[in-house]
Protein backbone atom coordinates (compact mmCIF):
# COMPACT_ATOMS: atom_id res chain seq x y z
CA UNK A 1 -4.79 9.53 39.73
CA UNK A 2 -5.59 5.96 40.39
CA UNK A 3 -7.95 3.90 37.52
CA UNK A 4 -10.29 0.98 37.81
CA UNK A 5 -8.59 -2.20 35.78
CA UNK A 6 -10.53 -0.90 32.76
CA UNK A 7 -12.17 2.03 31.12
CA UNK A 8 -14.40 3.13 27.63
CA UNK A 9 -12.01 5.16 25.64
CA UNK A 10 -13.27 8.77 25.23
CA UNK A 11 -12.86 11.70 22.69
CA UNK A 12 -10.50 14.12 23.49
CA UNK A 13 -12.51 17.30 21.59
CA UNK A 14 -12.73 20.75 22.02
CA UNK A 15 -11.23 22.62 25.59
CA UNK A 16 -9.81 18.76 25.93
CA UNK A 17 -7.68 19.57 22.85
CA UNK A 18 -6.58 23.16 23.20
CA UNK A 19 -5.07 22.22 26.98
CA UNK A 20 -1.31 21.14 26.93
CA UNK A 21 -0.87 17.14 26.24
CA UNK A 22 1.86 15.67 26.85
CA UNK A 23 3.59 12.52 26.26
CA UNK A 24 2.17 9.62 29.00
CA UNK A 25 4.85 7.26 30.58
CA UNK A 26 3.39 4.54 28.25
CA UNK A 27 3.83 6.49 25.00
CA UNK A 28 7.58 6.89 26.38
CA UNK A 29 8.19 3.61 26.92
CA UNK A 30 6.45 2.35 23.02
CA UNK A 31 8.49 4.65 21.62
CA UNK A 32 11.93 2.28 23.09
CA UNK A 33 10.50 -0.25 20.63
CA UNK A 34 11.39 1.73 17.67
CA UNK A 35 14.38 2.88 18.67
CA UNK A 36 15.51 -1.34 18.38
CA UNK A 37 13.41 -1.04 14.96
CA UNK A 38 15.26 2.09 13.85
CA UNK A 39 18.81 0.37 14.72
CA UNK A 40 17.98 -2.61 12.80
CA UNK A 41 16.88 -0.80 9.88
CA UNK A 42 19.64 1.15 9.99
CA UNK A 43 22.17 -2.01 10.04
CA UNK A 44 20.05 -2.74 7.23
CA UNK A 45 20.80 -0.45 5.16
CA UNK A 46 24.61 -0.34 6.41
CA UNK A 47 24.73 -3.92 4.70
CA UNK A 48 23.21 -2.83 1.24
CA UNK A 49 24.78 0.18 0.70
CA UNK A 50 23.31 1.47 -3.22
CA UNK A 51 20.03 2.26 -4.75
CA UNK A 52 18.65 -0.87 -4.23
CA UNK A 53 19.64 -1.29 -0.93
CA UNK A 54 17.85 1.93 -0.34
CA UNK A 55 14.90 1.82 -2.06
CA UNK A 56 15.29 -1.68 0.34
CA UNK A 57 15.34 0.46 3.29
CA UNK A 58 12.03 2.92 2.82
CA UNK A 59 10.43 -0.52 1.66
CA UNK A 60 10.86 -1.06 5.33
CA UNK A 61 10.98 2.28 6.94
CA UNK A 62 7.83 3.03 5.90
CA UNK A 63 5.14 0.62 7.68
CA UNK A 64 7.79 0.73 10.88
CA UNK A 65 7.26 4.30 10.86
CA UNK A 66 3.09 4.24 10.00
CA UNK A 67 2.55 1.43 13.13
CA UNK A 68 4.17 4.23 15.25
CA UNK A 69 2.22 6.93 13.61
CA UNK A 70 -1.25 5.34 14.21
CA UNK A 71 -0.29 4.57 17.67
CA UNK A 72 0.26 8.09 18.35
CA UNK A 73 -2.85 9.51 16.57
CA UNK A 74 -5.01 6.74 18.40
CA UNK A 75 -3.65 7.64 21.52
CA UNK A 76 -4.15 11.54 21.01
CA UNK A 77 -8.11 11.09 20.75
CA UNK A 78 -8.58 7.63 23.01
CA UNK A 79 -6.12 6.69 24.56
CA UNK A 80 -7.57 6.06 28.75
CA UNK A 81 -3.78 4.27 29.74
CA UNK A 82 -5.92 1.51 31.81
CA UNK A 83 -5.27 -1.90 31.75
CA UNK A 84 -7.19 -3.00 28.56
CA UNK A 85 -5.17 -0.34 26.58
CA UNK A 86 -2.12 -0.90 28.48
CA UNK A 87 -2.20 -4.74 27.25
CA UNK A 88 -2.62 -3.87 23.91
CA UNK A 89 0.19 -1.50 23.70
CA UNK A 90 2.06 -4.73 25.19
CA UNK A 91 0.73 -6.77 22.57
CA UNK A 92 1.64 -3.60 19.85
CA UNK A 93 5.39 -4.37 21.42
CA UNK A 94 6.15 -7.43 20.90
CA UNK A 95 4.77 -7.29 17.30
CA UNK A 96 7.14 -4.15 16.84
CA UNK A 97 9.89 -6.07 18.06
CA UNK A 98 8.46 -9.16 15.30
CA UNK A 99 9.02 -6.63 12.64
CA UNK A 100 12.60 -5.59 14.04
CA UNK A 101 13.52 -9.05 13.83
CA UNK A 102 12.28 -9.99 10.25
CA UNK A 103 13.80 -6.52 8.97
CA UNK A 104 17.47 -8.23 8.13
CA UNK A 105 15.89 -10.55 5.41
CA UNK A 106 12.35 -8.71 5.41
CA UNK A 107 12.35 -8.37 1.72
CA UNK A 108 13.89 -12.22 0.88
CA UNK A 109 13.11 -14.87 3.00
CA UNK A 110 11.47 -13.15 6.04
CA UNK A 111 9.14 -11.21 4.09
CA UNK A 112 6.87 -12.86 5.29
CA UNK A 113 6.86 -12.36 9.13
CA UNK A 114 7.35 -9.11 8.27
CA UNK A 115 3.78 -9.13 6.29
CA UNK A 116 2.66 -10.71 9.07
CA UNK A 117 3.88 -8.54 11.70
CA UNK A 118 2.43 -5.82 10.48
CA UNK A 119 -0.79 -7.09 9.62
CA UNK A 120 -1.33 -8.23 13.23
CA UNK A 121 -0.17 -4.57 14.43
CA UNK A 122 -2.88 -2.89 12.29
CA UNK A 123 -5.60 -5.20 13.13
CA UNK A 124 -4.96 -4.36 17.44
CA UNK A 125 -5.51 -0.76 16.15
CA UNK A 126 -8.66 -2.25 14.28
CA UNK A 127 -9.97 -3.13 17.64
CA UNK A 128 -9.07 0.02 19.19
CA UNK A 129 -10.78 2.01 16.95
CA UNK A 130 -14.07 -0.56 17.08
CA UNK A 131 -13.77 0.19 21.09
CA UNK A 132 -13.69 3.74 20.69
CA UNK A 133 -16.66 3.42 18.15
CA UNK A 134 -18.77 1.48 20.60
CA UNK A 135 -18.73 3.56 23.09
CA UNK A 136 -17.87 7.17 21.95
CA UNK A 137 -20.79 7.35 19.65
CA UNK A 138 -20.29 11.26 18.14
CA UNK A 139 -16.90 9.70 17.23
CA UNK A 140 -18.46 7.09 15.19
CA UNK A 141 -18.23 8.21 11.62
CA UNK A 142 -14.74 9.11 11.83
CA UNK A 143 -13.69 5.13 13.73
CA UNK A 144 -15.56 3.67 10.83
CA UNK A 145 -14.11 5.54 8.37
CA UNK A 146 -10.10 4.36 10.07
CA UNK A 147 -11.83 0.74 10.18
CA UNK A 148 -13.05 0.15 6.99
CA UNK A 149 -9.41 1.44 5.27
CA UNK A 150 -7.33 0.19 7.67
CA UNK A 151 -9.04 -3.20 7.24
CA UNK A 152 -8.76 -3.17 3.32
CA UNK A 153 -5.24 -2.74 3.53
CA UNK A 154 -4.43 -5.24 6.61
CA UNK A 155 -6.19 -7.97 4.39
CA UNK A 156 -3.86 -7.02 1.15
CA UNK A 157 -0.94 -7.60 3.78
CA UNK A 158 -2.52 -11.12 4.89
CA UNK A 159 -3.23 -11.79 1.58
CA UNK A 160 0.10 -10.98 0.02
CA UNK A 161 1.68 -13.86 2.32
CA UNK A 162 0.13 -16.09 -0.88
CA UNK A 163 1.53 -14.25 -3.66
CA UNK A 164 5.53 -15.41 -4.43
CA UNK A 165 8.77 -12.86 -4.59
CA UNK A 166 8.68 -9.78 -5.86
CA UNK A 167 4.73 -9.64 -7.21
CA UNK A 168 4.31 -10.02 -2.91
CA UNK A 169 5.37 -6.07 -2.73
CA UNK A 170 3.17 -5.21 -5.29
CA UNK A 171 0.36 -5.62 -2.64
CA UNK A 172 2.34 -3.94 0.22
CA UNK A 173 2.30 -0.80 -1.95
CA UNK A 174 -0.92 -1.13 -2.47
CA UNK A 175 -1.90 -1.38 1.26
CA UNK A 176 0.22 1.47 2.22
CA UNK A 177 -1.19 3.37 -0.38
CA UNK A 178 -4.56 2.74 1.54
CA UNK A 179 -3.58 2.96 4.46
CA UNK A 180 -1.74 6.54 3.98
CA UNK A 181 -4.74 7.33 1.54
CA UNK A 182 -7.75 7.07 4.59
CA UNK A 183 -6.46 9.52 7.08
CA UNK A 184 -5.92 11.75 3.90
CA UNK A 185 -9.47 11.76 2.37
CA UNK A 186 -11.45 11.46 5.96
CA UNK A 187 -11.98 15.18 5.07
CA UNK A 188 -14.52 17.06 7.13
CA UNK A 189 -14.80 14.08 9.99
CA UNK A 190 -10.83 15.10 10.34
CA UNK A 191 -12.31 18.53 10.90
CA UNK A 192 -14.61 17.87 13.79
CA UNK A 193 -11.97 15.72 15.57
CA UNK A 194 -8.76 17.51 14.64
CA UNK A 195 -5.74 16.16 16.49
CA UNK A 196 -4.49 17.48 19.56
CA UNK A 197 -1.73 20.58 18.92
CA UNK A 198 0.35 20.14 21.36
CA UNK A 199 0.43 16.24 21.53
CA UNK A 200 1.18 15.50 18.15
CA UNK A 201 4.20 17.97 17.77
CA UNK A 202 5.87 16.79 21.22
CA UNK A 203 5.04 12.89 19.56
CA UNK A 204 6.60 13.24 16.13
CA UNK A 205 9.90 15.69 17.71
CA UNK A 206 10.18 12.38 20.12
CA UNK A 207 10.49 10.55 17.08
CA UNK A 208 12.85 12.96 15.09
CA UNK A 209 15.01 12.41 18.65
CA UNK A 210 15.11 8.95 17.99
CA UNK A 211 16.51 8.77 14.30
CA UNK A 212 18.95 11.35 15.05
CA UNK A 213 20.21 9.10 17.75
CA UNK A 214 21.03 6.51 15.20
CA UNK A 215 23.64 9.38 13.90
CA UNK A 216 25.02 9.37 17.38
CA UNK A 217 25.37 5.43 17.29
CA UNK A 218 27.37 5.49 14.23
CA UNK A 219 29.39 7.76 15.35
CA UNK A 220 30.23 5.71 18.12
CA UNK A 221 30.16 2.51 16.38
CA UNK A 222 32.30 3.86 13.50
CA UNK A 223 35.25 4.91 15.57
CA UNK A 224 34.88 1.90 18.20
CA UNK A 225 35.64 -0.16 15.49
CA UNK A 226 39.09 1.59 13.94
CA UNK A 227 41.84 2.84 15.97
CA UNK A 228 41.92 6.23 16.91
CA UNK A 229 43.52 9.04 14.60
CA UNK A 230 43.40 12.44 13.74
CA UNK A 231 41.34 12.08 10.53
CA UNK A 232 38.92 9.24 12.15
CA UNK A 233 37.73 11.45 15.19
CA UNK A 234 37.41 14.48 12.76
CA UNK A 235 35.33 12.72 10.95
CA UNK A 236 33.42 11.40 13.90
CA UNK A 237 33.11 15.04 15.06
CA UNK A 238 32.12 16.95 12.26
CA UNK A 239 29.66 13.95 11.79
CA UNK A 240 27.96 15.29 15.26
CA UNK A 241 28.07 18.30 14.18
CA UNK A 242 25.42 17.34 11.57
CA UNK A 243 23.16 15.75 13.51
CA UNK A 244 23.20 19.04 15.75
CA UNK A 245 23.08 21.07 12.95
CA UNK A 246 19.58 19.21 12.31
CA UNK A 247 18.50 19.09 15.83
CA UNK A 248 18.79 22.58 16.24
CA UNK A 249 16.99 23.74 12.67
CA UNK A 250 13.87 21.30 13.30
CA UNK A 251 13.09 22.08 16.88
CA UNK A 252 14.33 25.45 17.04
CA UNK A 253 10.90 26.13 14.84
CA UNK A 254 8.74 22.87 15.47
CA UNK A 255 5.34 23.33 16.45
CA UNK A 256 1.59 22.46 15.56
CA UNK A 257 0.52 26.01 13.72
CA UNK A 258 0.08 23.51 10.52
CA UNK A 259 -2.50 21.35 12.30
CA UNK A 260 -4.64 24.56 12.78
CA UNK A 261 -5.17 24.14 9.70
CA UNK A 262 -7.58 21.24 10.19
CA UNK A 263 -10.03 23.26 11.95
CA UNK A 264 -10.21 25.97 8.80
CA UNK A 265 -10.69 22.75 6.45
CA UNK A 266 -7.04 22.78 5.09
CA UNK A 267 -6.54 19.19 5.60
CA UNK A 268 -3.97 19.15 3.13
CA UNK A 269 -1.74 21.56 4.44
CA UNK A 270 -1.46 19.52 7.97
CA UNK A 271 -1.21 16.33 6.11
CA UNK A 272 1.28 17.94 4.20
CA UNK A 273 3.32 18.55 7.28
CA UNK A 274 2.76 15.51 8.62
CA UNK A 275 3.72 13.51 5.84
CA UNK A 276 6.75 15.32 5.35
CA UNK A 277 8.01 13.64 8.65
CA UNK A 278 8.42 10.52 6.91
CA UNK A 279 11.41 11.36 4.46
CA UNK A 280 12.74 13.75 7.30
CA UNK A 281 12.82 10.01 9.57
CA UNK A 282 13.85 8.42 6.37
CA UNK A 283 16.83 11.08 5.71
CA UNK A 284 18.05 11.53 9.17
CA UNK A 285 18.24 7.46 9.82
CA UNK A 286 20.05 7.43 6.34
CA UNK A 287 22.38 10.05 7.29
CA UNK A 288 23.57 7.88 10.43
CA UNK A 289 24.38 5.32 8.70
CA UNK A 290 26.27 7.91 5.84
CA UNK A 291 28.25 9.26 8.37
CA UNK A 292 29.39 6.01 9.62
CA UNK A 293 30.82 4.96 6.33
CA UNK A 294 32.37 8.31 6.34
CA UNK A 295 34.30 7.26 9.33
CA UNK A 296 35.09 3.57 8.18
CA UNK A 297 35.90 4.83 4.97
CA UNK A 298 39.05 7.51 6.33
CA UNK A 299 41.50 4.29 6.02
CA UNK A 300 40.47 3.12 2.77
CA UNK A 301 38.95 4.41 -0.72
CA UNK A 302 35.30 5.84 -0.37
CA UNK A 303 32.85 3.89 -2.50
CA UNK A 304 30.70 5.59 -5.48
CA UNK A 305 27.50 4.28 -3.28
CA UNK A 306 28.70 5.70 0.13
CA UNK A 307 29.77 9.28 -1.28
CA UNK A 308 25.27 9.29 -2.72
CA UNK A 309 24.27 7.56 0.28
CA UNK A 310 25.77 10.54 2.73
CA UNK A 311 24.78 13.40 0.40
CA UNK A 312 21.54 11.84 -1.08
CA UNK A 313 20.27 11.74 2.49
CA UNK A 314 21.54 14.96 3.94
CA UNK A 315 20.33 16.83 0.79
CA UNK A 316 16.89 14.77 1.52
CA UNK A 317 16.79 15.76 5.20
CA UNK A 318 17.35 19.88 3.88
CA UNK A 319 15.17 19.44 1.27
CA UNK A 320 12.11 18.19 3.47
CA UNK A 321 12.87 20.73 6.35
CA UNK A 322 12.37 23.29 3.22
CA UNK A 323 8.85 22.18 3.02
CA UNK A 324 8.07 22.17 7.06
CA UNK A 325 9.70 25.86 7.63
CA UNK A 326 7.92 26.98 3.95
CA UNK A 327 4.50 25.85 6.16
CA UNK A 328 5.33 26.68 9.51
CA UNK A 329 3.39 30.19 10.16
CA UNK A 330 4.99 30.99 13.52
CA UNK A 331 8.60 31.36 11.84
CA UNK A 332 6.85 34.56 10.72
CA UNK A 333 5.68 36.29 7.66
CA UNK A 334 5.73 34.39 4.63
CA UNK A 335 8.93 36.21 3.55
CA UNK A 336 10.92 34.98 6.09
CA UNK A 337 9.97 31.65 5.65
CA UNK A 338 10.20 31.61 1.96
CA UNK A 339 14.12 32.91 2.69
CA UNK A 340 14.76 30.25 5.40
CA UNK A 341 13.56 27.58 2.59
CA UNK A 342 15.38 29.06 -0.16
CA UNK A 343 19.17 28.48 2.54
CA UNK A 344 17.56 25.13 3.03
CA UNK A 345 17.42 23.94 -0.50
CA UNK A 346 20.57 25.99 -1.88
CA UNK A 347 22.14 23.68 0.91
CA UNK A 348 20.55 20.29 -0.56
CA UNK A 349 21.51 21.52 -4.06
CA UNK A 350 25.41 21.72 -2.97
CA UNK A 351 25.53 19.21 -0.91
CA UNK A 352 24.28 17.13 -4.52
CA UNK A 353 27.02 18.62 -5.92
CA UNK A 354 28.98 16.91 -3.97
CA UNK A 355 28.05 14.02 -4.64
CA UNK A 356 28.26 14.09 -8.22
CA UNK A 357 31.46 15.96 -8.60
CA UNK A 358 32.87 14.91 -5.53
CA UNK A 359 35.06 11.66 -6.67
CA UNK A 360 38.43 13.03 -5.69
CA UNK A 361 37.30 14.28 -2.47
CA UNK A 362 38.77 11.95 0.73
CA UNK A 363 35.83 11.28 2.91
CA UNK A 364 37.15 13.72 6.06
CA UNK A 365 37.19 16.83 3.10
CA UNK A 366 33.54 15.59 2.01
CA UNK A 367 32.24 15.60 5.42
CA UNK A 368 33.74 18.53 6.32
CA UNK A 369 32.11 20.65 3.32
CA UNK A 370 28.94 18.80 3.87
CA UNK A 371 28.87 20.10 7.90
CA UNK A 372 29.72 23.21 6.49
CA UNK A 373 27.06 23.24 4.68
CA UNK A 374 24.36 22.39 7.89
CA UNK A 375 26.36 24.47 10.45
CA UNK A 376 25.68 27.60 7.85
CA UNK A 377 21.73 26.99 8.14
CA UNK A 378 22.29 27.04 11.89
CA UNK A 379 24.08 30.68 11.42
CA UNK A 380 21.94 31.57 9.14
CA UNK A 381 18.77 31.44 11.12
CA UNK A 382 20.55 33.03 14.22
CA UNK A 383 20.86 35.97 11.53
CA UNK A 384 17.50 35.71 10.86
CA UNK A 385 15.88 35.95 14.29
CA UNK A 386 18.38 38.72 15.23
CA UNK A 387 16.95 40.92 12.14
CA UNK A 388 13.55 40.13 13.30
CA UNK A 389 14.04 40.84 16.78
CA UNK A 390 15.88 44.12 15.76
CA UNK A 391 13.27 44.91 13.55
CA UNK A 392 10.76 44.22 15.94
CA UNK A 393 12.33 46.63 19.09
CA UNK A 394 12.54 49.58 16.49
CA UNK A 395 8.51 49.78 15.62
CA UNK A 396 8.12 48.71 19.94
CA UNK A 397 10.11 51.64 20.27
């Protein structure tokens, strides 16, 4: 369907958002943006490998991953894909890629075009949100509501520029806090306009694809670097086989019954699930980069930090996915997912175990156990929907 060069953004409500949305060509192509982002965070983190170099990492994950996020819920309400929006997304782009490049030294020297960066990003949403205000006017008191918080915390991140090394992240916190904090209390303006069920889902399992790419890069990466042997492409294997593993429990279940929650009033049960996508980004990015010390580590002793690193994240990864199944209403009744929860966080608790008690393991046996450990919650729900399907032929029949 051809468009004029420009368009008024308009609300996507009611029989708009029950119909199947989909992913446009221009969300597809925004989303190769963060898959640069993702790889540089993740070489990040590869080069400050400890608690500090961690804690380093979400400092930066975090507004990488909320630019995407209120891109995505934007688009799910406004979005019109003509050429004013198009530009912007442009503009959103490049200023992606500015944050990509100031992620290396974003918490030292570049901290500042990172600050900036992001700033810049939120205040093009700004102006989104004042178009779709202007001319959508029933979806007024919800843009003003996005404006006004999204502003205070853009202005802490303009103002922090000012403030010197490490008081500067003081105010980042601060501004995420906000930021994170409006969408949360826009309470019953989040219930008139609830996001789209289908579109949100297909948005954030786009994004799940692209951090547990960075798992299949380090694979890659770890063995292109060492030569081949028995022991390295083990490792490199059984390091795919977590990444599977995770593919197949997230979307063999994923799906928007936790949004319809909005509608009821629940709000905190969607943002719940929502939010939980952050440390489940944050876990499977930090997994990648786990894995691939696994592999450079076969030759040589495996480091204290690496051995936490791998486990801390896969144990984070099965510890969130607890939380999304424990919500998720169509895995069934509340038994079932209660028991699917349970296999998720026994997993996370060994997997710990590993790391803690795990010093004279070689890195191939502690990969191994730990892909044991995934592969089993793969099993395990194949058990699971057998039963139910059993269950459910005998009262058919």
């Amino acid at each position: 369907m051809s468009k004029g060069l420009w368009e008024p953004p308009r609300l996507r409500v009611s029989a708009d958002n029950e119909e199947e949305r989909r992913a446009t060509w221009l969300e597809l192509f925004f989303d190769l943006i963060f898959v640069v982002a993702i790889a540089e965070l993740a070489h990040y983190l590869d080069g400050h490998v400890g608690l500090s170099g961690f804690l380093g990492f979400i400092a930066l994950f975090v507004p990488t991953w909320w630019c995407w996020l209120g891109s995505t819920f934007y688009a799910t309400r406004f979005d019109t894909d003509d050429l004013g929006h198009r530009l912007l997304t442009l503009l959103q782009v490049a200023l992606v890629a500015a944050l990509a490049v100031n992620v290396h030294h974003g918490l030292g020297e570049s901290s500042t075009g990172f600050a900036l960066s992001y700033a810049a990003f939120r205040f093009l949403l700004i102006l989104q949100y004042l178009s779709a205000g202007y001319f959508v006017r029933a979806a007024r008191p919800l843009t003003n509501w996005y404006i006004r918080g999204f502003a205070i915390s853009a202005f802490l991140w303009v103002l922090s520029i000012w403030v010197p090394l490490p008081w500067r992240f003081g105010l980042w916190v601060i501004g995420l806090i906000v930021d994170f904090a409006t969408p949360l209390t826009a309470g019953r303006l989040m219930t008139q306009f609830p996001p789209s069920l289908s579109h949100i889902p297909e948005r954030l399992g786009l994004f799940t694809i692209i951090v547990l790419g960075e798992s299949v890069v380090a694979v890659v990466k770890g063995v292109a670097q060492k030569e081949w042997d028995i022991s390295s492409v083990a490792a490199a294997l059984l390091g795919l086989s977590i990444a599977f593993s995770f593919w197949w429990i997230y979307f063999d279940s994923v799906d928007g019954s936790p949004l319809k929650s909005v509608k009821a009033g629940k709000i905190r049960i969607a943002m719940t699930w929502l939010y939980a996508h952050l440390p489940l980004a944050i876990g499977l990015a930090a997994t990648g980069v786990g894995v691939d010390q696994m592999i450079a580590s076969q030759s040589g002793v495996l480091s204290i930090e690496a051995r936490w690193l791998f486990c801390g994240a896969v144990a984070l990864c099965l510890s969130v996915l607890a939380l999304i199944h424990l919500i998720t209403c169509t895995l069934g009744t509340t038994r079932r997912r209660k028991i699917l929860s349970a296999y998720r966080l026994g997993a996370a608790l060994f997997v710990l175990m590993l790391a803690a008690a795990g010093s004279g393991l070689s890195s191939l046996v502690l990969v191994a156990l730990v892909a044991f450990a995934c592969v089993l919650q793969v099993v395990l729900n194949l058990v699971l929907t057998r039963k139910a399907k059993t269950i459910t032929e005998e009262v058919g029949g």
